[in-house]
Protein backbone atom coordinates (compact mmCIF):
# COMPACT_ATOMS: atom_id res chain seq x y z
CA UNK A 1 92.07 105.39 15.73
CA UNK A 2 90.85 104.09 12.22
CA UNK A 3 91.35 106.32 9.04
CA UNK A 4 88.44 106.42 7.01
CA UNK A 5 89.04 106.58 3.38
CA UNK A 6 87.25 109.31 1.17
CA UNK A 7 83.86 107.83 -0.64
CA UNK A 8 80.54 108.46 -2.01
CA UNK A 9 77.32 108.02 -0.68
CA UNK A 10 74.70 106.30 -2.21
CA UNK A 11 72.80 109.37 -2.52
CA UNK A 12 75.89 110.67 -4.37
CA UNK A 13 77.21 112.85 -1.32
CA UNK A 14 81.00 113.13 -1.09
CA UNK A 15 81.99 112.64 2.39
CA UNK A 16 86.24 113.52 2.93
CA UNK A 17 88.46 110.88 5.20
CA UNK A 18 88.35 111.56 8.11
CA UNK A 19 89.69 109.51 11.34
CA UNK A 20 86.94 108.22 13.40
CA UNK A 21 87.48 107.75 17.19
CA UNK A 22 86.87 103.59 18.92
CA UNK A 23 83.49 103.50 20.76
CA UNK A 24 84.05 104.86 24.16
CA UNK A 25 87.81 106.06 23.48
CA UNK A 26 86.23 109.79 23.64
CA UNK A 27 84.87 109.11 27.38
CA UNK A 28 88.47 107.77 28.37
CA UNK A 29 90.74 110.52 26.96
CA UNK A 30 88.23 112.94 28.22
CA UNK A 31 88.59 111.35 31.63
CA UNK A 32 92.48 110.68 31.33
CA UNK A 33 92.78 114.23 30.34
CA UNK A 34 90.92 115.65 32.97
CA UNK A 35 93.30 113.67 35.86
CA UNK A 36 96.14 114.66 34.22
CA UNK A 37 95.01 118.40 34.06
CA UNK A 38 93.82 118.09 37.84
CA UNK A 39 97.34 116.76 38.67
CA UNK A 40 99.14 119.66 37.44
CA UNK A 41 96.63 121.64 38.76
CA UNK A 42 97.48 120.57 42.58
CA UNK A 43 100.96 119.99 41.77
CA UNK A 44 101.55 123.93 40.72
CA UNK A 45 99.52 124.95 43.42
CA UNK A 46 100.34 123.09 46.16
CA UNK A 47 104.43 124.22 45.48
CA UNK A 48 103.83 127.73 45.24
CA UNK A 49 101.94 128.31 48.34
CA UNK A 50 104.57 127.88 50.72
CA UNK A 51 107.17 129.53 48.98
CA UNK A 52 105.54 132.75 48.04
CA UNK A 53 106.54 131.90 44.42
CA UNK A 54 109.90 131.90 44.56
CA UNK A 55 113.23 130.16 45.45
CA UNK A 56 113.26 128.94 49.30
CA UNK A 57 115.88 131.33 51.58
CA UNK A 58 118.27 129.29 53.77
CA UNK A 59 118.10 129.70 57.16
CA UNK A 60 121.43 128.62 57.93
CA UNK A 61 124.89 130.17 57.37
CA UNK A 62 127.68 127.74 56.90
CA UNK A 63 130.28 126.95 57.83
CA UNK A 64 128.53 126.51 61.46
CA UNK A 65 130.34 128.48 64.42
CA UNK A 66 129.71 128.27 68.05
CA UNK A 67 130.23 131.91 69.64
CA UNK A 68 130.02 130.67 73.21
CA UNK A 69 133.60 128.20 72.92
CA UNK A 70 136.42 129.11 71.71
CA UNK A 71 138.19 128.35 68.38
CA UNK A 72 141.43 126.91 70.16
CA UNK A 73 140.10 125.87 73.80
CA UNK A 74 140.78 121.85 74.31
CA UNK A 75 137.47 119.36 74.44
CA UNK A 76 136.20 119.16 77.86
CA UNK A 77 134.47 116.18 77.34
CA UNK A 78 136.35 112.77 75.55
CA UNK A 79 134.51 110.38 75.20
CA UNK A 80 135.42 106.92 77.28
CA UNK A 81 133.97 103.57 77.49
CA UNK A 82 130.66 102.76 79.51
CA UNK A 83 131.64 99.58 80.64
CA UNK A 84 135.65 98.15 81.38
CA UNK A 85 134.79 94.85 81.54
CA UNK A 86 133.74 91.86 78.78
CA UNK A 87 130.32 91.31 77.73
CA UNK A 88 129.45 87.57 77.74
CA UNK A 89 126.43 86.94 75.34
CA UNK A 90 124.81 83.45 76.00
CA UNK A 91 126.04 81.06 73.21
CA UNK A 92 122.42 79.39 71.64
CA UNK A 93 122.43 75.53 72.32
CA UNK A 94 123.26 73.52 69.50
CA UNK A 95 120.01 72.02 67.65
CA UNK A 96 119.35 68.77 67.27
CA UNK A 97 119.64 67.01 64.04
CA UNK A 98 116.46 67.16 61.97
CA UNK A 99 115.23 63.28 61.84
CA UNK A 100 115.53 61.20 58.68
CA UNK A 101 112.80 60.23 56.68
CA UNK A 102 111.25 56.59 57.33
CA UNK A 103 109.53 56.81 53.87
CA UNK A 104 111.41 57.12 50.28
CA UNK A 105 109.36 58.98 47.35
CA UNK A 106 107.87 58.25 45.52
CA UNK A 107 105.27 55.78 47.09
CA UNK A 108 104.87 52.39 45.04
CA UNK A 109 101.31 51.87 46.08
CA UNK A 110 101.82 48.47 44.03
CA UNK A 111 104.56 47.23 45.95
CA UNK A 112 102.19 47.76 49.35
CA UNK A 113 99.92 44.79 48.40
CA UNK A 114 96.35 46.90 48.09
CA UNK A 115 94.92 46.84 44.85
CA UNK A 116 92.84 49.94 44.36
């Protein structure tokens, strides 16, 4: 944003300095500003609606307890493998070896014989 110096008009008018805005820079702060204001705007909104304006409540009390086992009665259920045996995975075939170039770079068009 240019400062513009205090001078006199030709008319012999004293005009102050003053800062003058770019062309169009109004239009895109005005815009800018108005996003920005519009983001807050949902962003405020949008967080106290389902809170009722406050803190959220837990719905849990920790630690966890289970009232139907319990505290000292031994695990019914230990876990144990699904399968007593080795899984044998299929081993991939080895590739074959990628085949070797039959031309070296660079090309010597000369060397062919063809003029061009």
């Amino acid at each position: 944003m240019p400062f513009v110096r205090p001078y006199t008009r030709s008319d012999g008018t004293p005009v102050r300095g003053h800062s003058r805005w770019a062309p169009g820079a109004r239009r895109e702060m005005t815009v800018f500003a108005v996003f920005g204001l519009a983001v807050l705007g949902f962003g405020h909104t949008s967080a106290a609606e389902g809170t009722g304006g406050g803190p959220p409540t837990p719905s849990v009390t920790y630690p966890i307890h289970f009232d139907d086992i319990p505290h000292n009665a031994p695990r019914v259920a230990v876990p144990h493998p699904t399968v007593s045996y080795p899984i044998r995975f299929d081993t991939p075939a080895p590739r074959k070896a990628a085949p070797a170039p039959s031309v070296s770079y660079p090309i010597d068009l000369a060397a062919l014989g063809g003029g061009r």
